[in-house]
N, C-alpha and C. Protein backbone atom coordinates (compact mmCIF):
# COMPACT_ATOMS: atom_id res chain seq x y z
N UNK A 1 10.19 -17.34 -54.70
CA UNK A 1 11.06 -18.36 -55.27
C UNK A 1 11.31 -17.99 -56.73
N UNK A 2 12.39 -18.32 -57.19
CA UNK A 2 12.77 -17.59 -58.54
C UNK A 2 13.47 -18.84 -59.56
N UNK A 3 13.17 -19.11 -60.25
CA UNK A 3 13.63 -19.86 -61.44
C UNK A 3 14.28 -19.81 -62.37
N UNK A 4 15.81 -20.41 -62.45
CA UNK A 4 16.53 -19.81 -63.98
C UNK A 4 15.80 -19.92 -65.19
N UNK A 5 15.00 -20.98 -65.44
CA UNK A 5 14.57 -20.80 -66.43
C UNK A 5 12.90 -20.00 -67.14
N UNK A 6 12.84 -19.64 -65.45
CA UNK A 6 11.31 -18.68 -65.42
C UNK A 6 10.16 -19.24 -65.19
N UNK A 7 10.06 -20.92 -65.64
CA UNK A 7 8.55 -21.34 -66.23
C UNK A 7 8.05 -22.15 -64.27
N UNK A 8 7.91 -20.80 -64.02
CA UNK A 8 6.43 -20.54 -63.17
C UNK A 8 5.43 -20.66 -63.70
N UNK A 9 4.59 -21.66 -63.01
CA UNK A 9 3.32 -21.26 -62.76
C UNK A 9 2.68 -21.30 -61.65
N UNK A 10 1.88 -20.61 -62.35
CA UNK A 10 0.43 -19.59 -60.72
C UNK A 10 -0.36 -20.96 -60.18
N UNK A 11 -0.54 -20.65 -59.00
CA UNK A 11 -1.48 -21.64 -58.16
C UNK A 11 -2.48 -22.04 -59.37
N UNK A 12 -2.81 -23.21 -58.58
CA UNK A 12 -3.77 -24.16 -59.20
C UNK A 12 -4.94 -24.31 -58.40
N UNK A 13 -5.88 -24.58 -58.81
CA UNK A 13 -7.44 -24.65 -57.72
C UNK A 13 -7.13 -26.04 -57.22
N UNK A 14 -6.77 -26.28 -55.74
CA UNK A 14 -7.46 -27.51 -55.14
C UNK A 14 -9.12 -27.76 -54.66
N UNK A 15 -9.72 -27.37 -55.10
CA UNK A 15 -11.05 -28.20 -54.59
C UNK A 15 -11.52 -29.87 -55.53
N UNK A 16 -11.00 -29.98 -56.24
CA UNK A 16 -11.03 -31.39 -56.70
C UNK A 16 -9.74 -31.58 -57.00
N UNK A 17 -9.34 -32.77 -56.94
CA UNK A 17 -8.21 -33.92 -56.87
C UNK A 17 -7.46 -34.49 -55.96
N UNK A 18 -6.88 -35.22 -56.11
CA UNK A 18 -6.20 -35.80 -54.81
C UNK A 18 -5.27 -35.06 -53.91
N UNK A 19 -5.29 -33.75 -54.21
CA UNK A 19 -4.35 -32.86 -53.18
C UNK A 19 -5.34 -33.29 -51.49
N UNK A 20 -4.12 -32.77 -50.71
CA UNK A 20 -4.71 -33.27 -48.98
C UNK A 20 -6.51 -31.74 -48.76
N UNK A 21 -6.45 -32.24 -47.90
CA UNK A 21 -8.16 -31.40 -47.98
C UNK A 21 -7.56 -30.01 -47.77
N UNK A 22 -6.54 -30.04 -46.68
CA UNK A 22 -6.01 -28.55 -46.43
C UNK A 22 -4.70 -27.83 -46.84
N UNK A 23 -5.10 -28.12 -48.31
CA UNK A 23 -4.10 -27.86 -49.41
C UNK A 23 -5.05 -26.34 -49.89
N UNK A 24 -4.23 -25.37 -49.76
CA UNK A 24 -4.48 -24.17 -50.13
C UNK A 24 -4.30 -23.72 -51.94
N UNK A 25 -3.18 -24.01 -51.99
CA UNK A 25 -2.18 -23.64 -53.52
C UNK A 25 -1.03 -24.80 -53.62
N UNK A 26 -1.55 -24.94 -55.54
CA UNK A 26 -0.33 -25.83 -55.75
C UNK A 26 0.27 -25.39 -57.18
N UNK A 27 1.48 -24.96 -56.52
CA UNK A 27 2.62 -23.99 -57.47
C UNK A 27 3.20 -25.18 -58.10
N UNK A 28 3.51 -24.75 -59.83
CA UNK A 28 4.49 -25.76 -60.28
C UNK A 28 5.98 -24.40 -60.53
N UNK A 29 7.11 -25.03 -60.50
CA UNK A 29 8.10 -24.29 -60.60
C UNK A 29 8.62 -25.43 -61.19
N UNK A 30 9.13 -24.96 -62.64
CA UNK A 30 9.90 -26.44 -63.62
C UNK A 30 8.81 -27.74 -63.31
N UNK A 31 9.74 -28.61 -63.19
CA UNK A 31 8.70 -29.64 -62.99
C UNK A 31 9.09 -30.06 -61.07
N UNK A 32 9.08 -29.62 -60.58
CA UNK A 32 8.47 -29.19 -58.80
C UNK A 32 7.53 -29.21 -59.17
N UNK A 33 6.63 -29.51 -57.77
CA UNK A 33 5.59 -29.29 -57.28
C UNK A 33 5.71 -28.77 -55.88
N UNK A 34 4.58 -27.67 -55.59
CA UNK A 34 4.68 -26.99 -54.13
C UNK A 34 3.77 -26.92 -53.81
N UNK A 35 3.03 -27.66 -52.66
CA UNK A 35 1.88 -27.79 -52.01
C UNK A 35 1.30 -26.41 -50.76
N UNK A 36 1.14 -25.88 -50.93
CA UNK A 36 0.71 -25.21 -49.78
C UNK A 36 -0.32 -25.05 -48.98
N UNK A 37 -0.57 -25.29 -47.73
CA UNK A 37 -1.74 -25.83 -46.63
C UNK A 37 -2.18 -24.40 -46.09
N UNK A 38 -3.25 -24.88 -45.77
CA UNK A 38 -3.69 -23.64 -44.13
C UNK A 38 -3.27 -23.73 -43.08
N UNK A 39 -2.75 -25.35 -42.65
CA UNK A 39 -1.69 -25.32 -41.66
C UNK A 39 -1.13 -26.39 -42.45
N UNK A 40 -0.56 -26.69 -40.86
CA UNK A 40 0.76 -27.55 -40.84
C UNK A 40 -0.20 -29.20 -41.39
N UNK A 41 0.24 -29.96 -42.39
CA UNK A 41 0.14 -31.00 -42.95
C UNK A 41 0.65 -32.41 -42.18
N UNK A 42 -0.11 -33.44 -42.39
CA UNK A 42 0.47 -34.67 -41.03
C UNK A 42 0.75 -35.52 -41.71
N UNK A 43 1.07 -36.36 -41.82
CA UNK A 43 1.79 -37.47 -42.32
C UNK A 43 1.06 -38.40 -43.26
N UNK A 44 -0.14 -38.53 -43.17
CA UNK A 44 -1.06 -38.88 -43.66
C UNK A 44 -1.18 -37.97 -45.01
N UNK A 45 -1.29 -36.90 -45.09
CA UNK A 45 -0.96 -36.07 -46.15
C UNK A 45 0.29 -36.84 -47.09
N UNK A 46 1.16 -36.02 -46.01
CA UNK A 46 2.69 -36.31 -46.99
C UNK A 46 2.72 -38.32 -48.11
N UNK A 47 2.09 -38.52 -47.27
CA UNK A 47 1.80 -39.78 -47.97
C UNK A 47 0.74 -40.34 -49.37
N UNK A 48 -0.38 -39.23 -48.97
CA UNK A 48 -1.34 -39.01 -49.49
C UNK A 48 -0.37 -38.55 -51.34
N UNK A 49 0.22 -37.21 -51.33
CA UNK A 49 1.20 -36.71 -52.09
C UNK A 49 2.45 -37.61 -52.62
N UNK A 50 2.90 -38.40 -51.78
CA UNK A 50 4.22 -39.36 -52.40
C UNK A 50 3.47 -40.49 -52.99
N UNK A 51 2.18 -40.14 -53.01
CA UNK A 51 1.71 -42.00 -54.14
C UNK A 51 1.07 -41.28 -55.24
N UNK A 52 0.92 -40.43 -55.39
CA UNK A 52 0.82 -39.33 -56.10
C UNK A 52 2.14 -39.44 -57.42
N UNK A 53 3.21 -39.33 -56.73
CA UNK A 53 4.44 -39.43 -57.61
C UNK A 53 5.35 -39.95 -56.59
N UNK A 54 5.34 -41.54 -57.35
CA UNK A 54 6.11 -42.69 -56.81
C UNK A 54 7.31 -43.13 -56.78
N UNK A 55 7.61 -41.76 -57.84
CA UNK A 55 9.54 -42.10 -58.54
C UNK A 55 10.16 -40.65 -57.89
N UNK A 56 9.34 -40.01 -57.28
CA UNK A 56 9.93 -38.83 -57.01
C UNK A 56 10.08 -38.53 -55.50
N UNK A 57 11.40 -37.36 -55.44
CA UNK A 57 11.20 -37.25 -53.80
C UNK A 57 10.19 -36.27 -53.08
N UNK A 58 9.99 -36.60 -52.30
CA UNK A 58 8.29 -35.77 -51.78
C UNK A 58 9.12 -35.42 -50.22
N UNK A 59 8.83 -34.05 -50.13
CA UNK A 59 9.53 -33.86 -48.37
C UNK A 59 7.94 -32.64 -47.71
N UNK A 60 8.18 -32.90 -46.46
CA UNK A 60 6.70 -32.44 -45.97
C UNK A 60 7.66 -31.46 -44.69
N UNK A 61 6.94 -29.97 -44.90
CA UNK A 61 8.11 -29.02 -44.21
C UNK A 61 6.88 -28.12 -42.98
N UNK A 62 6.32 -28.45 -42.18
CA UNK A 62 4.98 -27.88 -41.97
C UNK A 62 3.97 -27.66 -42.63
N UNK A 63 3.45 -26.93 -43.35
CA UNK A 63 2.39 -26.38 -44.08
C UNK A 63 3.24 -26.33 -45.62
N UNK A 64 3.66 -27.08 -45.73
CA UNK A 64 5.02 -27.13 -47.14
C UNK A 64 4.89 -28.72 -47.82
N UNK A 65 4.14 -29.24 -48.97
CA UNK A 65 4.59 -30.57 -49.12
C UNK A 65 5.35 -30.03 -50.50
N UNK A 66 6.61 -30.03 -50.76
CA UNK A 66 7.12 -30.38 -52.21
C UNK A 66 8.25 -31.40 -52.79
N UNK A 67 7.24 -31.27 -53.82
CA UNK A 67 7.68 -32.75 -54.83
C UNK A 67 9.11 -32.13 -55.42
N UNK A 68 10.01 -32.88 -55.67
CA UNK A 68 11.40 -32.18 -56.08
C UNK A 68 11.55 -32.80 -57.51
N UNK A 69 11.66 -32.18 -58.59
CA UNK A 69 12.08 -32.61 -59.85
C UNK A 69 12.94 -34.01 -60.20
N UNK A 70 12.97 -34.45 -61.20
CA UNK A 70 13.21 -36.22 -60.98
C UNK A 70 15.15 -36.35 -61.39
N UNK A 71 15.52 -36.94 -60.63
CA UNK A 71 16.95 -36.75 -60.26
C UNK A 71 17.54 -37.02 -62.09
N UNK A 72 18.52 -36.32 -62.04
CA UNK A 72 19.19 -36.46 -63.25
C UNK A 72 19.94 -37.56 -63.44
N UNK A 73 20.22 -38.43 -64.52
CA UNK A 73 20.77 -39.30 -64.68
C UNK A 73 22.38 -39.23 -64.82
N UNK A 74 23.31 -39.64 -64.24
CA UNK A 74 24.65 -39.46 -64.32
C UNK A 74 24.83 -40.83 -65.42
N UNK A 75 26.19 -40.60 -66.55
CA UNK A 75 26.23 -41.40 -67.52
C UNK A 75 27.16 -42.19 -66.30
């Protein structure tokens, strides 16, 4: 995944915080978030992650939970 403005960053350690238990890596790209599992993630997860960030959209893609950057304001 590639970013116009570059600011990747490298996985993050899940063994403490509220990420789901079978959360592998969590990539920030801008202000995204990208969850990545050992498998496929259940609903209970994806939920687990959207109270997490309550203003934002959260979509759950198999083994994929990401948070999508916070919608831009139109004047």
């Amino acid at each position: 995944m590639t970013s116009a403005t570059g600011d990747i960053r490298s996985n993050e350690l899940c063994a403490v915080g509220p990420w789901p238990v079978s959360a592998q890596a969590v990539t920030y790209v801008g202000s995204a978030c990208v969850v990545e599992g050992t498998g496929d993630f259940t609903v209970a997860d994806l939920q687990l992650v959207r109270r997490q960030f309550p203003d934002r959209l959260v979509t759950l893609d198999g083994d994929v939970i990401t948070v999508w950057p916070p919608s831009l304001s139109t004047p």
